[in-house]
Protein backbone atom coordinates (compact mmCIF):
# COMPACT_ATOMS: atom_id res chain seq x y z
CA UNK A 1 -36.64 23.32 19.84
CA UNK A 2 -40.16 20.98 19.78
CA UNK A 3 -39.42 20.28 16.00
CA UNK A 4 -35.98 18.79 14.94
CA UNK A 5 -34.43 20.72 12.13
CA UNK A 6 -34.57 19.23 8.89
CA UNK A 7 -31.55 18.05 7.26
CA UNK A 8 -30.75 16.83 3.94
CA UNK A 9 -27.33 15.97 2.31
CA UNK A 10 -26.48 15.26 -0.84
CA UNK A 11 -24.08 12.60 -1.18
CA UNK A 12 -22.99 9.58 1.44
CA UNK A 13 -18.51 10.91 0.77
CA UNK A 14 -16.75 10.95 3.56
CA UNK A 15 -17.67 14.62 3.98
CA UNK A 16 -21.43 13.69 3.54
CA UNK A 17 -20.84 10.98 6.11
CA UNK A 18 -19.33 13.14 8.58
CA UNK A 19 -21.64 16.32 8.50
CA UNK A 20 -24.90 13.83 9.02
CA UNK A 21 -23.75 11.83 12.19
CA UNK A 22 -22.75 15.36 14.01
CA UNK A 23 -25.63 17.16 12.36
CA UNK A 24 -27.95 14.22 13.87
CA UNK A 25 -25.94 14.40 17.34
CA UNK A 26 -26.77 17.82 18.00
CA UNK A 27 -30.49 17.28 17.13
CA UNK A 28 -31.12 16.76 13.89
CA UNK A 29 -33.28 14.44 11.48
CA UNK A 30 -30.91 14.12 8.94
CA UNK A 31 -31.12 12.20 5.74
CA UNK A 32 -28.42 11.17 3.61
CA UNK A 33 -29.24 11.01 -0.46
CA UNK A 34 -26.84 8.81 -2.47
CA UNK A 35 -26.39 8.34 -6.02
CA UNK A 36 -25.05 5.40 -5.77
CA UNK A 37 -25.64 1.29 -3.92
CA UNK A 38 -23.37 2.16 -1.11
CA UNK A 39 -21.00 4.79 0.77
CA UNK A 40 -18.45 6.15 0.61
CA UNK A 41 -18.11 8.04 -2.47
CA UNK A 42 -14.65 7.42 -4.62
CA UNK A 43 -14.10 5.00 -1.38
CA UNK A 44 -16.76 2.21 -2.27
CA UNK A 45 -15.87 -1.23 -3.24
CA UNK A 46 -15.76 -3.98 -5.50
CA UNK A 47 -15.76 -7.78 -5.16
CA UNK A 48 -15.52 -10.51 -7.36
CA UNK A 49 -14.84 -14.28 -7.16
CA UNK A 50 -13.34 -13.92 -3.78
CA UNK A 51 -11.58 -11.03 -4.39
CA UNK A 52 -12.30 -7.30 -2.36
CA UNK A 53 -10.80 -4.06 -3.75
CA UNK A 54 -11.20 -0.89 -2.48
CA UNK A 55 -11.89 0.89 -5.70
CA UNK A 56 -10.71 4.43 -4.47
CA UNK A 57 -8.19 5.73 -1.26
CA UNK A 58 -5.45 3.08 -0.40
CA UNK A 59 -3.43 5.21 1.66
CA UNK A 60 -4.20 5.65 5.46
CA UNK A 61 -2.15 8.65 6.80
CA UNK A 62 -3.12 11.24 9.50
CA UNK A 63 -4.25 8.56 12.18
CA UNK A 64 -5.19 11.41 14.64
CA UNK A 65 -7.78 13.03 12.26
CA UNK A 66 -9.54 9.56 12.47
CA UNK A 67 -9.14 8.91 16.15
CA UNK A 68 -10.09 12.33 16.95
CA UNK A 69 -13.44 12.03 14.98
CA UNK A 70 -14.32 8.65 16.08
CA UNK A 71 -13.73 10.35 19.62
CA UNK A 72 -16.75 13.22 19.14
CA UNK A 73 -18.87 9.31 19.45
CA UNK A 74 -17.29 8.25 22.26
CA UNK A 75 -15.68 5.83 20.32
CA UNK A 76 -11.76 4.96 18.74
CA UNK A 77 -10.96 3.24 15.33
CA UNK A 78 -10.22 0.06 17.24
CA UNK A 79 -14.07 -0.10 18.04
CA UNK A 80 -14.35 -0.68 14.04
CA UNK A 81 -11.34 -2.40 12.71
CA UNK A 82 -7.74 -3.48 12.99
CA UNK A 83 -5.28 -0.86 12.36
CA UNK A 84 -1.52 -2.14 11.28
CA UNK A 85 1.64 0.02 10.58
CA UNK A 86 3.25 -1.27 7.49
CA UNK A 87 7.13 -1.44 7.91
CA UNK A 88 8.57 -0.87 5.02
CA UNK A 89 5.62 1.96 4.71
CA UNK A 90 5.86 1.50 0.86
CA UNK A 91 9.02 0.59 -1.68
CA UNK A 92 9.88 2.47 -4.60
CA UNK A 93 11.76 1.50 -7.60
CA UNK A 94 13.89 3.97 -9.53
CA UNK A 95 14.91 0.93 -11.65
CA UNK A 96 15.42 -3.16 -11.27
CA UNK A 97 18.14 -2.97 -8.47
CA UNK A 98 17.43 0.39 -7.06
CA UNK A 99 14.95 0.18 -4.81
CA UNK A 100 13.60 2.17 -1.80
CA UNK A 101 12.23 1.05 1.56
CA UNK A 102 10.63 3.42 3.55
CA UNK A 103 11.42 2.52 7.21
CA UNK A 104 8.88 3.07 9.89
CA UNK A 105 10.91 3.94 12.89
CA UNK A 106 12.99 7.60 12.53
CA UNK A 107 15.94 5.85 13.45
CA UNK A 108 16.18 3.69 10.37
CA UNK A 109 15.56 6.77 8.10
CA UNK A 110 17.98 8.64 9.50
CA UNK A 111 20.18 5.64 8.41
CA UNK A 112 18.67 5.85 5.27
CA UNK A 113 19.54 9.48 4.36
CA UNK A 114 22.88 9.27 5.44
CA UNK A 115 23.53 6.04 3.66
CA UNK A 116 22.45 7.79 0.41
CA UNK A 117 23.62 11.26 1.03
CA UNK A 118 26.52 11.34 4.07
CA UNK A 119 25.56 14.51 6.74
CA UNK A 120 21.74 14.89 5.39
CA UNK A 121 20.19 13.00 8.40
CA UNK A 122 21.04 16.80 10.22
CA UNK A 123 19.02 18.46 7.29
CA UNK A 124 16.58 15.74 7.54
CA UNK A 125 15.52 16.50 11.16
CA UNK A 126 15.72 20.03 10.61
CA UNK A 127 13.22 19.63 7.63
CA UNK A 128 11.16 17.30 10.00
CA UNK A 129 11.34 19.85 13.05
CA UNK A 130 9.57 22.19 10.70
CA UNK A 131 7.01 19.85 8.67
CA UNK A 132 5.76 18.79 12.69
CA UNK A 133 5.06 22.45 13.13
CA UNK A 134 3.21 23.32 10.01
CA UNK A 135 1.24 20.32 10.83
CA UNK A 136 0.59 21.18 13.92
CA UNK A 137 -0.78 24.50 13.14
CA UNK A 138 -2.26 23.29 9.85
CA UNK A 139 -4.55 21.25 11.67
CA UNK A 140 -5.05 23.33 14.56
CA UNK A 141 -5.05 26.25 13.78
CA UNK A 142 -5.94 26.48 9.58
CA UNK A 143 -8.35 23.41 8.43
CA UNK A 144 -11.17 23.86 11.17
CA UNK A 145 -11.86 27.05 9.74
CA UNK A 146 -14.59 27.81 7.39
CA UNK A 147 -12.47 29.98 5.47
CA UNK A 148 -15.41 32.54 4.12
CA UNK A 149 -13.60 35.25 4.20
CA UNK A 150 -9.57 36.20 4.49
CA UNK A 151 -10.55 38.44 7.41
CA UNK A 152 -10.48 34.79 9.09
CA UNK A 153 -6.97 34.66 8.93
CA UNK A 154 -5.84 38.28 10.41
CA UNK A 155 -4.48 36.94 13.42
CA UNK A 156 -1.30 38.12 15.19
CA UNK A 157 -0.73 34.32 16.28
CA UNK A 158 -1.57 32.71 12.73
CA UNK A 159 0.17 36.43 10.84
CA UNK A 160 3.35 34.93 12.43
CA UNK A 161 2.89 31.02 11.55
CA UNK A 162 2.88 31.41 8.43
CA UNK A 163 5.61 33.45 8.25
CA UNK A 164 7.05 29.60 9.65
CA UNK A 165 4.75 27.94 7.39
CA UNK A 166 6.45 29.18 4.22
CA UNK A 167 3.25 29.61 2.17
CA UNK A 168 4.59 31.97 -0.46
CA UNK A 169 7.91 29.21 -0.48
CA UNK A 170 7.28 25.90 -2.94
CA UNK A 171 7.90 22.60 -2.36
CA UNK A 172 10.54 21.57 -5.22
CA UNK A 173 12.72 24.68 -3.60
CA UNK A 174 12.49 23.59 -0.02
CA UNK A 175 13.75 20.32 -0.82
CA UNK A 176 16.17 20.75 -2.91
CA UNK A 177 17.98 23.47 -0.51
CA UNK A 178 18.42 21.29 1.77
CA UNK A 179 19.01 17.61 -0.29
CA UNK A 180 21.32 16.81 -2.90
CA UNK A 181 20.65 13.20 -4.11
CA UNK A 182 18.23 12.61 -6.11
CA UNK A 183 16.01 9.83 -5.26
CA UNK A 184 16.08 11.60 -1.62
CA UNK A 185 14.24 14.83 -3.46
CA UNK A 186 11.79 12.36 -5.08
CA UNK A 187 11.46 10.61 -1.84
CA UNK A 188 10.22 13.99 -0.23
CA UNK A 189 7.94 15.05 -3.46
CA UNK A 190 6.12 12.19 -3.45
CA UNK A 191 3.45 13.06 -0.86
CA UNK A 192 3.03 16.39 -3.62
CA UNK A 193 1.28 13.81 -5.82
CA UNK A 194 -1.14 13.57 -3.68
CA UNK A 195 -2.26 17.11 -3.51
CA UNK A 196 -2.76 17.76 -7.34
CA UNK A 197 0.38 19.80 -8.42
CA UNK A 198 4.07 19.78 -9.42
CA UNK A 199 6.63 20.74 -6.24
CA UNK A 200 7.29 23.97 -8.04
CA UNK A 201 3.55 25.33 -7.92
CA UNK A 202 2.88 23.38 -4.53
CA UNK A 203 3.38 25.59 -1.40
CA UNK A 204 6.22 24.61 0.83
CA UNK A 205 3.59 24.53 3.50
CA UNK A 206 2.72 21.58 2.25
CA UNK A 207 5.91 19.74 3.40
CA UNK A 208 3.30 18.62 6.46
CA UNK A 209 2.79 15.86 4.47
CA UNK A 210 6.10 15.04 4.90
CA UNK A 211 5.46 14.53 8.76
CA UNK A 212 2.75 12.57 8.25
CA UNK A 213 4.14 10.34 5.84
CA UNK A 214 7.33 9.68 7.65
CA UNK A 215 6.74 10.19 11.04
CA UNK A 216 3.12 9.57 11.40
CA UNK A 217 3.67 6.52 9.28
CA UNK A 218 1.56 4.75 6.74
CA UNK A 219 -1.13 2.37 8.23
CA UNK A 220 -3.93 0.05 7.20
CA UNK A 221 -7.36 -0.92 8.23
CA UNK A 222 -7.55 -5.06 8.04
CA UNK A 223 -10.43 -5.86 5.97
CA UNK A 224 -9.62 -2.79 3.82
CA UNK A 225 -10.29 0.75 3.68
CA UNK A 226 -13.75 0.76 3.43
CA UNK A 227 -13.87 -0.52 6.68
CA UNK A 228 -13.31 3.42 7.59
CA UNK A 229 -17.07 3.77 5.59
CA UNK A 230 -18.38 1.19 7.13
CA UNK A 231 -17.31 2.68 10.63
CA UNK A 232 -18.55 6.25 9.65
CA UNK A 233 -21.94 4.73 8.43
CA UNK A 234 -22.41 2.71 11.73
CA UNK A 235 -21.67 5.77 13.70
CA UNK A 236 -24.43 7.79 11.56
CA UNK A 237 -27.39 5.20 12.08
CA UNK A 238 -26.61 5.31 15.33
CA UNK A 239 -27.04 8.72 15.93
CA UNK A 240 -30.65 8.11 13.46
CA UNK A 241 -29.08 9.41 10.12
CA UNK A 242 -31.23 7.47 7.33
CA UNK A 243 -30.36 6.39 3.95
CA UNK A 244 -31.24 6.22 0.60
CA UNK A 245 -29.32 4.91 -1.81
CA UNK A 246 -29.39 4.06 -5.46
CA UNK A 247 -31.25 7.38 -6.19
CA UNK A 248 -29.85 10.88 -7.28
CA UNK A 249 -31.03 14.06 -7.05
CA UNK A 250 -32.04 16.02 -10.20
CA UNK A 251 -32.29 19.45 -9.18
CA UNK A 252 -32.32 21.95 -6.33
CA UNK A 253 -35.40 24.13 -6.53
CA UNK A 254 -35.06 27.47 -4.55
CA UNK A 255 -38.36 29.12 -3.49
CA UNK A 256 -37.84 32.24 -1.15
CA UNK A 257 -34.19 32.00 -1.00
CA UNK A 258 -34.78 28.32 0.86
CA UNK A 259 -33.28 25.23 -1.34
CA UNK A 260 -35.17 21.63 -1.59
CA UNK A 261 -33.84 18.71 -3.03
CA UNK A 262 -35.83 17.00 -5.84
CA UNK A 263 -35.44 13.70 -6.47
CA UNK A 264 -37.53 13.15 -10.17
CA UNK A 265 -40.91 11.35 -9.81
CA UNK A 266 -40.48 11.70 -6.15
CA UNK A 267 -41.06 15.33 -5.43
CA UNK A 268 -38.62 17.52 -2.88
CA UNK A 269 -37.08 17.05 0.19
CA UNK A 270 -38.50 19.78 2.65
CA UNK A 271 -35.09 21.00 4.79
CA UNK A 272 -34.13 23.46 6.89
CA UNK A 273 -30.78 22.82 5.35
CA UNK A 274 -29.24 21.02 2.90
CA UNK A 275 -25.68 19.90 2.32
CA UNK A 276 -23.71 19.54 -0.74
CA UNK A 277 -21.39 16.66 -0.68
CA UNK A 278 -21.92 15.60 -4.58
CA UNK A 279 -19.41 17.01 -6.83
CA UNK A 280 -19.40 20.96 -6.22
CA UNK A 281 -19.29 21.84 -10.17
CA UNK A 282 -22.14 19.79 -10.73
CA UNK A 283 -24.97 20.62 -8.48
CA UNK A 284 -23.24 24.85 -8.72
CA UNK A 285 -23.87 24.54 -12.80
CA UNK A 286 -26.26 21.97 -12.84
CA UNK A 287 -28.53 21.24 -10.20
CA UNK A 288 -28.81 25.29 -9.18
CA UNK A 289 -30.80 27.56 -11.97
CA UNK A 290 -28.22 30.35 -12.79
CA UNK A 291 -29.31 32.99 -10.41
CA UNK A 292 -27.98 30.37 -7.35
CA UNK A 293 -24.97 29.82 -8.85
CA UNK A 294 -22.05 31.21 -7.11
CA UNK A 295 -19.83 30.64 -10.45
CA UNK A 296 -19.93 30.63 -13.80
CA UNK A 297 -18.69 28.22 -16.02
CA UNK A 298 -15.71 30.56 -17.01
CA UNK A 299 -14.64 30.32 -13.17
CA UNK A 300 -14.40 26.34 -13.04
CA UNK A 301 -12.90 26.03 -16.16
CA UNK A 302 -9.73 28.23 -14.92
CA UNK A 303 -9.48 25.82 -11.92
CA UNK A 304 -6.36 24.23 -12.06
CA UNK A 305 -7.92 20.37 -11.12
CA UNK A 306 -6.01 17.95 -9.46
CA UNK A 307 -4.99 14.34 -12.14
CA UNK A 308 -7.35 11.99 -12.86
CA UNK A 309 -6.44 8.65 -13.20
CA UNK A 310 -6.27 5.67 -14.84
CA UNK A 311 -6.64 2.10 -12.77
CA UNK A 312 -6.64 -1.12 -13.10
CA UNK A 313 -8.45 -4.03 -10.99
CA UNK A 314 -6.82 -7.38 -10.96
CA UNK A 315 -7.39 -10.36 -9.49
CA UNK A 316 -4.25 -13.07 -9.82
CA UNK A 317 -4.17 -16.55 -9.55
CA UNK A 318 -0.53 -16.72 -8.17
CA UNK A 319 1.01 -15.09 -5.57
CA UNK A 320 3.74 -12.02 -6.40
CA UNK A 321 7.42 -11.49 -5.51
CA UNK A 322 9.66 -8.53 -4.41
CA UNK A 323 6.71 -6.57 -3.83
CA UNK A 324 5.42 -4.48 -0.78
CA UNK A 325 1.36 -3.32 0.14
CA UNK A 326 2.11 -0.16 -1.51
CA UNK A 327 4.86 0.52 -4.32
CA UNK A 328 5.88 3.30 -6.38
CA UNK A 329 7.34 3.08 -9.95
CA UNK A 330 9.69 6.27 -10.29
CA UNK A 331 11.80 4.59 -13.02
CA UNK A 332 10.68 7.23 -15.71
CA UNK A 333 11.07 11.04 -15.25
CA UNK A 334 9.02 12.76 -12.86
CA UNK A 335 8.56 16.46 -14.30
CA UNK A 336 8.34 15.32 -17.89
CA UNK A 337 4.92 13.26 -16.89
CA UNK A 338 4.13 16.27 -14.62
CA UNK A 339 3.94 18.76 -17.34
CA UNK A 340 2.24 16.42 -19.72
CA UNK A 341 -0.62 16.60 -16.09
CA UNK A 342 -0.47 20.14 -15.85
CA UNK A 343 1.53 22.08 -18.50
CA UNK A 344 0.72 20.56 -21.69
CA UNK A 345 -1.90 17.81 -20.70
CA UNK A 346 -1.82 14.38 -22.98
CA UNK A 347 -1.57 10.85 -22.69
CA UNK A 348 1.94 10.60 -20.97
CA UNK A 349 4.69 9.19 -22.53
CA UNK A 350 6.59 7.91 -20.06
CA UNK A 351 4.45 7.51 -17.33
CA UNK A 352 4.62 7.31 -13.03
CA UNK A 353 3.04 4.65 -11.67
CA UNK A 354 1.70 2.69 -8.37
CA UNK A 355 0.82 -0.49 -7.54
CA UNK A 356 -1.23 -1.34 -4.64
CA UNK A 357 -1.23 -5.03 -3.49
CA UNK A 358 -3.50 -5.59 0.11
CA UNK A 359 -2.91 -9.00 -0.22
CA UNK A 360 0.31 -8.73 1.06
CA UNK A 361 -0.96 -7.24 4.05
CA UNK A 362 -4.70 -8.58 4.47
CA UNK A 363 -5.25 -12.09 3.47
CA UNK A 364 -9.05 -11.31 3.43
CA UNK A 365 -9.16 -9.68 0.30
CA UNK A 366 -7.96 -12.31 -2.27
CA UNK A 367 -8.60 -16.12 -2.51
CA UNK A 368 -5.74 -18.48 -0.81
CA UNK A 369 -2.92 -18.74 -3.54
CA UNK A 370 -3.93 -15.47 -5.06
CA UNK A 371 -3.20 -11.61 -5.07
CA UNK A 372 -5.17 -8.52 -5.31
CA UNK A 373 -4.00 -6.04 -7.28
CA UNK A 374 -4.26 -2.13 -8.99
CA UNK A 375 -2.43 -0.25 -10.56
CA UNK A 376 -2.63 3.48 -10.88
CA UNK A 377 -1.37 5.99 -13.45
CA UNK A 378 -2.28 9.91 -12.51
CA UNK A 379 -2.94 11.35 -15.83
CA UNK A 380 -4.37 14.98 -17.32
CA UNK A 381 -8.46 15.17 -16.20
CA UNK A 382 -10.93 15.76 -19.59
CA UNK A 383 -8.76 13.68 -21.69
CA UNK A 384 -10.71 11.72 -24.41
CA UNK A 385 -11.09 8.10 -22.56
CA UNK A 386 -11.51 5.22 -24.72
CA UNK A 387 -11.01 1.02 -24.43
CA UNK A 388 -8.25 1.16 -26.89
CA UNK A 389 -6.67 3.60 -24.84
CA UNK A 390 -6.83 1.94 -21.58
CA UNK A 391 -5.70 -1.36 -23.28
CA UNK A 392 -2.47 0.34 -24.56
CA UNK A 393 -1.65 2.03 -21.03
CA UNK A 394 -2.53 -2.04 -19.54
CA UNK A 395 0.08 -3.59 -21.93
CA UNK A 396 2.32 -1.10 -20.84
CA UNK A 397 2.01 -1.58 -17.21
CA UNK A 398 2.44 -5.23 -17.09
CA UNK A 399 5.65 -5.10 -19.19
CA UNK A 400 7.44 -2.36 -16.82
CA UNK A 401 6.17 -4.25 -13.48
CA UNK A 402 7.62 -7.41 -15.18
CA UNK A 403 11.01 -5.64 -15.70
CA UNK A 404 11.27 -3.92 -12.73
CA UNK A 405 10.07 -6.72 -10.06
CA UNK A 406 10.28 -9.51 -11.88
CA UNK A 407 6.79 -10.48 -11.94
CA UNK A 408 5.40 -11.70 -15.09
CA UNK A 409 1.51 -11.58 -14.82
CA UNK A 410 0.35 -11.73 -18.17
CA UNK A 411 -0.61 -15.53 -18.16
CA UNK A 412 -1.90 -14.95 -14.45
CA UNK A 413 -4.67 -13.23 -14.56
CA UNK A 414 -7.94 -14.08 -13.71
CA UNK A 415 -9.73 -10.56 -14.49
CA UNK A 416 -9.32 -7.22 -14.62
CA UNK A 417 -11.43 -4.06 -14.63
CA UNK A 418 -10.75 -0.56 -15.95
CA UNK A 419 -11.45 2.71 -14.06
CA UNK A 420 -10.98 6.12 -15.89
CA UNK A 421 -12.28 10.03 -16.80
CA UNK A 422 -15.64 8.60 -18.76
CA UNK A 423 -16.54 6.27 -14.95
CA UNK A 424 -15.51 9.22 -12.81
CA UNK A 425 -17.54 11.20 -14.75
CA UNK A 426 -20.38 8.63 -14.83
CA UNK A 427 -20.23 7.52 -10.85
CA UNK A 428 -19.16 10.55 -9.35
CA UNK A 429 -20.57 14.08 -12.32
CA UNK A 430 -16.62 14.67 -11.29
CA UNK A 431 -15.48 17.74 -12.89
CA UNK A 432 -13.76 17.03 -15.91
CA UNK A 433 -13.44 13.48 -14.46
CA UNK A 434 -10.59 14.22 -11.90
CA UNK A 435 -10.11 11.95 -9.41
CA UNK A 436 -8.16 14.35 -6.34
CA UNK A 437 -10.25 17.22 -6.73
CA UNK A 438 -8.64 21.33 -7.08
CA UNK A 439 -4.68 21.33 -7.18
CA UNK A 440 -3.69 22.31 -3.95
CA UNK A 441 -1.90 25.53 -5.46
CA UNK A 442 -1.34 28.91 -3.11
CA UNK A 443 -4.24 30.01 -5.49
CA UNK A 444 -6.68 27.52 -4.57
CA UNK A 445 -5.83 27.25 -0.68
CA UNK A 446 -7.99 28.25 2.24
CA UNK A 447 -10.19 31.04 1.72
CA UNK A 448 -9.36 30.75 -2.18
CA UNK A 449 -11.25 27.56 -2.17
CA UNK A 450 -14.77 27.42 -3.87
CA UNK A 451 -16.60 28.80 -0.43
CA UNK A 452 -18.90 26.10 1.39
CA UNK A 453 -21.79 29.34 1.58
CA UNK A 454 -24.24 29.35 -1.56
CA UNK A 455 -26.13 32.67 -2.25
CA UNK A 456 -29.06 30.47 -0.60
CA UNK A 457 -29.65 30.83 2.84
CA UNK A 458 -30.04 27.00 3.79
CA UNK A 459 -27.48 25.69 1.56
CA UNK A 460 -23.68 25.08 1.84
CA UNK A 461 -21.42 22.79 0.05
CA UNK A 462 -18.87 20.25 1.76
CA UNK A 463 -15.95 17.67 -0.06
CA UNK A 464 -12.56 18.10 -1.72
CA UNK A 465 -13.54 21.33 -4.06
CA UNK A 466 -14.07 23.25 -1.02
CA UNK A 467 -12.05 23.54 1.92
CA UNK A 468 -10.17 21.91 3.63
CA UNK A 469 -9.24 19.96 0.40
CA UNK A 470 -9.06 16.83 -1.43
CA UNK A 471 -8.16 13.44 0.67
CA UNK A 472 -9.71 11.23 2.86
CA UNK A 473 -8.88 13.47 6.14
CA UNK A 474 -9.07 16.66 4.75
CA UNK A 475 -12.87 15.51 3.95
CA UNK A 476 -13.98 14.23 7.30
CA UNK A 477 -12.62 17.24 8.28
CA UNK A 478 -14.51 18.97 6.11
CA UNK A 479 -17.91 17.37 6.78
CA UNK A 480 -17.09 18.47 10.36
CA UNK A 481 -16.43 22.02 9.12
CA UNK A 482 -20.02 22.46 7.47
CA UNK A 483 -21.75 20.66 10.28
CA UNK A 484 -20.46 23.39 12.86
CA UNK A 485 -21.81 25.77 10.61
CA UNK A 486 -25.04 24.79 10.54
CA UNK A 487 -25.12 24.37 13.95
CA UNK A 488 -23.54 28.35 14.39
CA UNK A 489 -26.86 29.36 12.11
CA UNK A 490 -29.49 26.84 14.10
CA UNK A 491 -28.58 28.84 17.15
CA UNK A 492 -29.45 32.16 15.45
CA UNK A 493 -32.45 30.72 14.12
């Protein structure tokens, strides 16, 4: 072509982020359009008197989906930061002495299981055996596609995988067929929390997690995990992506089926495409007069969404005890704060928690003689969000971390900043101010997704509401998805 194609995309995510730096490798003049001061999306930061938190993903897991996009740029993760394997991977308390470590090496789980349950190190590898296959095919053979239509998925090959895959299974069966003890079943849930549902609506596909978690193992970027933004971004400008941040875009016009983004008081963005990497319910009911809309309003409001959350920033002028980089307060019962998510949603009671501390990994992000610290409570999305509120659910926190670890904070801290619905809302137009995106339910998986094609001919939508699915991973991989797409219909053109 004499002319590049024109390229605009709404939103620097790590979806956003992605689709740019391969739309611009292939040929592109891309430019990215970003609400807000930096990238990154849910994944920017925050900094203050010395201290760095990253204000959204803490977990690194799935190493290979990084490595394997930094490699479409000639290029690995070490080319952009330090990667370390935590060992333990993460603790979690059940109460003040009963704790779990995580081990890194299999060896030392195996231990584990059969220290806590005699003979289930056998059902362990067997569960393993099968979570390494449905990953293996998951991200082979399921997340690279598109998923516009279920005609994508009639397949001999993939007809019999998931047969293996156990999609019509759920998670909160497969486990506990096969484990008796009970802080090895909420060992094995866990990862579930992740992906927006209980175990008992969550497909038992989803035990992939499982693999990743325990066998790929739980990592982390020194300097933090915006380091994987910073990487992404660096890759982009050098492939001639531009930037503009600090501005939003107001509206998508549509003029002979062809979409521009308009930017108020700054007129439209002329594309041959545009991307949609801003919250999917927004710019669908918002930003697109109804006749682009490909749902209505009914449609997104019988989503099943994925928690919000409510989290705390805080910087500590002492250093902490008995505590790990990543730790999980199960001391309280699971399903009870589950259906008070997802069955009858409400402040919970009792609540689940984690605490992230970095400092314990990366002195970088805190002062010397000090600890950086969240907290992070998944709660219902579209719950009313108020100071009071948050204050109550911070009291709370600091007086079951104190009895469980032994760490009395109160008179320690230095700061501390709130995060909840009304800022997701505010940062991000999330829908209903979740923070994970769709529940990964059989209803909304693959081609049940929110589809990446508009009714507009140069417009498709990328992130966690469409497919792959919410997570750091399953959005790069995503941004990859859309940018192959274009790419399909710029060879048509």
């Amino acid at each position: 072509m004499d002319k590049k194609p024109m390229v605009t995309v709404i939103g620097a995510g790590f979806a956003g982020l992605a689709a740019a730096a391969l739309l611009a490798k292939d040929g592109c003049d891309v430019t990215v359009i970003e609400k807000n001061e930096m990238a990154g999306g849910r994944a920017r930061t925050w900094q203050k008197d010395g201290f760095l938190f990253d204000m959204g993903p803490s977990w690194y897991w799935m190493p290979d989906v990084f490595e394997n996009y930094y490699n479409l740029f000639g290029k690995t993760a070490a080319d952009f930061y330090t990667l370390k394997r935590l060992n333990p991977s993460y603790r979690i308390y059940f109460d003040k002495r009963d704790t779990i470590d995580v081990p890194e090496t299999l060896a030392d789980l195996y231990a584990l299981f059969e220290k806590l349950e005699p003979g289930s190190s056998k059902n362990l590898k067997h569960f393993l055996d099968q979570a390494k296959y449905k990953y293996d095919v998951g991200m082979n053979e399921y997340v690279f596609k598109p998923s516009h239509s279920v005609m994508e998925y009639f397949d001999p090959r993939l007809a019999v995988s998931g047969i293996k895959l156990q999609l019509l299974g759920n998670m909160r069966k497969h486990v506990y067929r096969l484990f008796k003890n009970e802080r090895l079943r909420k060992l094995l849930e866990f990862p579930v929390l992740f992906l927006g549902a209980t175990p008992q609506n969550t497909p038992a596909l989803y035990s992939l997690m499982n693999y990743a978690d325990l066998v790929l193992g739980t990592w982390y970027p020194m300097g933090g995990m915006h380091k994987i933004v910073t990487a992404m971004q660096q890759i982009a400008e050098s492939e001639g992506v531009k930037f503009i941040f600090d501005t939003e875009v107001t509206k998508i016009e549509v003029k002979n089926n062809i979409a521009e983004a308009v930017i108020t008081n700054k007129g439209s963005f002329k594309s041959d495409f545009v991307v949609g990497n801003a919250d999917y319910h927004h710019i669908d009911q918002h930003l697109f007069e109804k006749p682009y809309r490909n749902y209505s309003e009914k449609y997104w409001n019988e989503r099943t969404m994925a928690p919000s959350c409510l989290l705390f920033y805080i910087g500590l002028n002492k250093k902490l005890d008995n505590i790990l980089h990543h730790n999980l307060f199960f001391d309280e019962d699971f399903d009870q704060h589950a259906e008070e998510i997802y069955t009858n949603p409400q402040w919970p009671s009792k609540p689940l928690f984690y605490a992230c501390c970095p400092s314990v990994t990366d002195k970088s992000v805190a002062p010397e003689g000090c600890e950086n610290l969240f907290f992070l409570i998944p709660v219902a999305p579209d719950l009313a969000d108020s100071e009071n509120k948050r204050e109550e659910y911070f009291n709370l926190l600091i007086e079951r971390f104190k009895n469980l670890t032994g760490n009395d904070i109160g008179g320690n801290i230095l700061f501390k900043r709130s995060y909840a619905m009304n800022d997701f809302v505010e940062d991000y137009h999330a829908f209903k101010g979740n923070a994970y995106g769709l529940a990964n339910t059989l209803k909304q998986t693959a081609f049940l997704k929110p589809k990446m094609k508009s009714k507009v001919t140069n417009f498709l939508y990328t992130g966690q509401l469409t497919v792959p699915g919410p997570g750091v991973p399953p959005a790069i991989i995503s941004g990859q998805v859309v940018a192959k797409e274009i790419k399909k219909k710029l060879k048509k053109a």
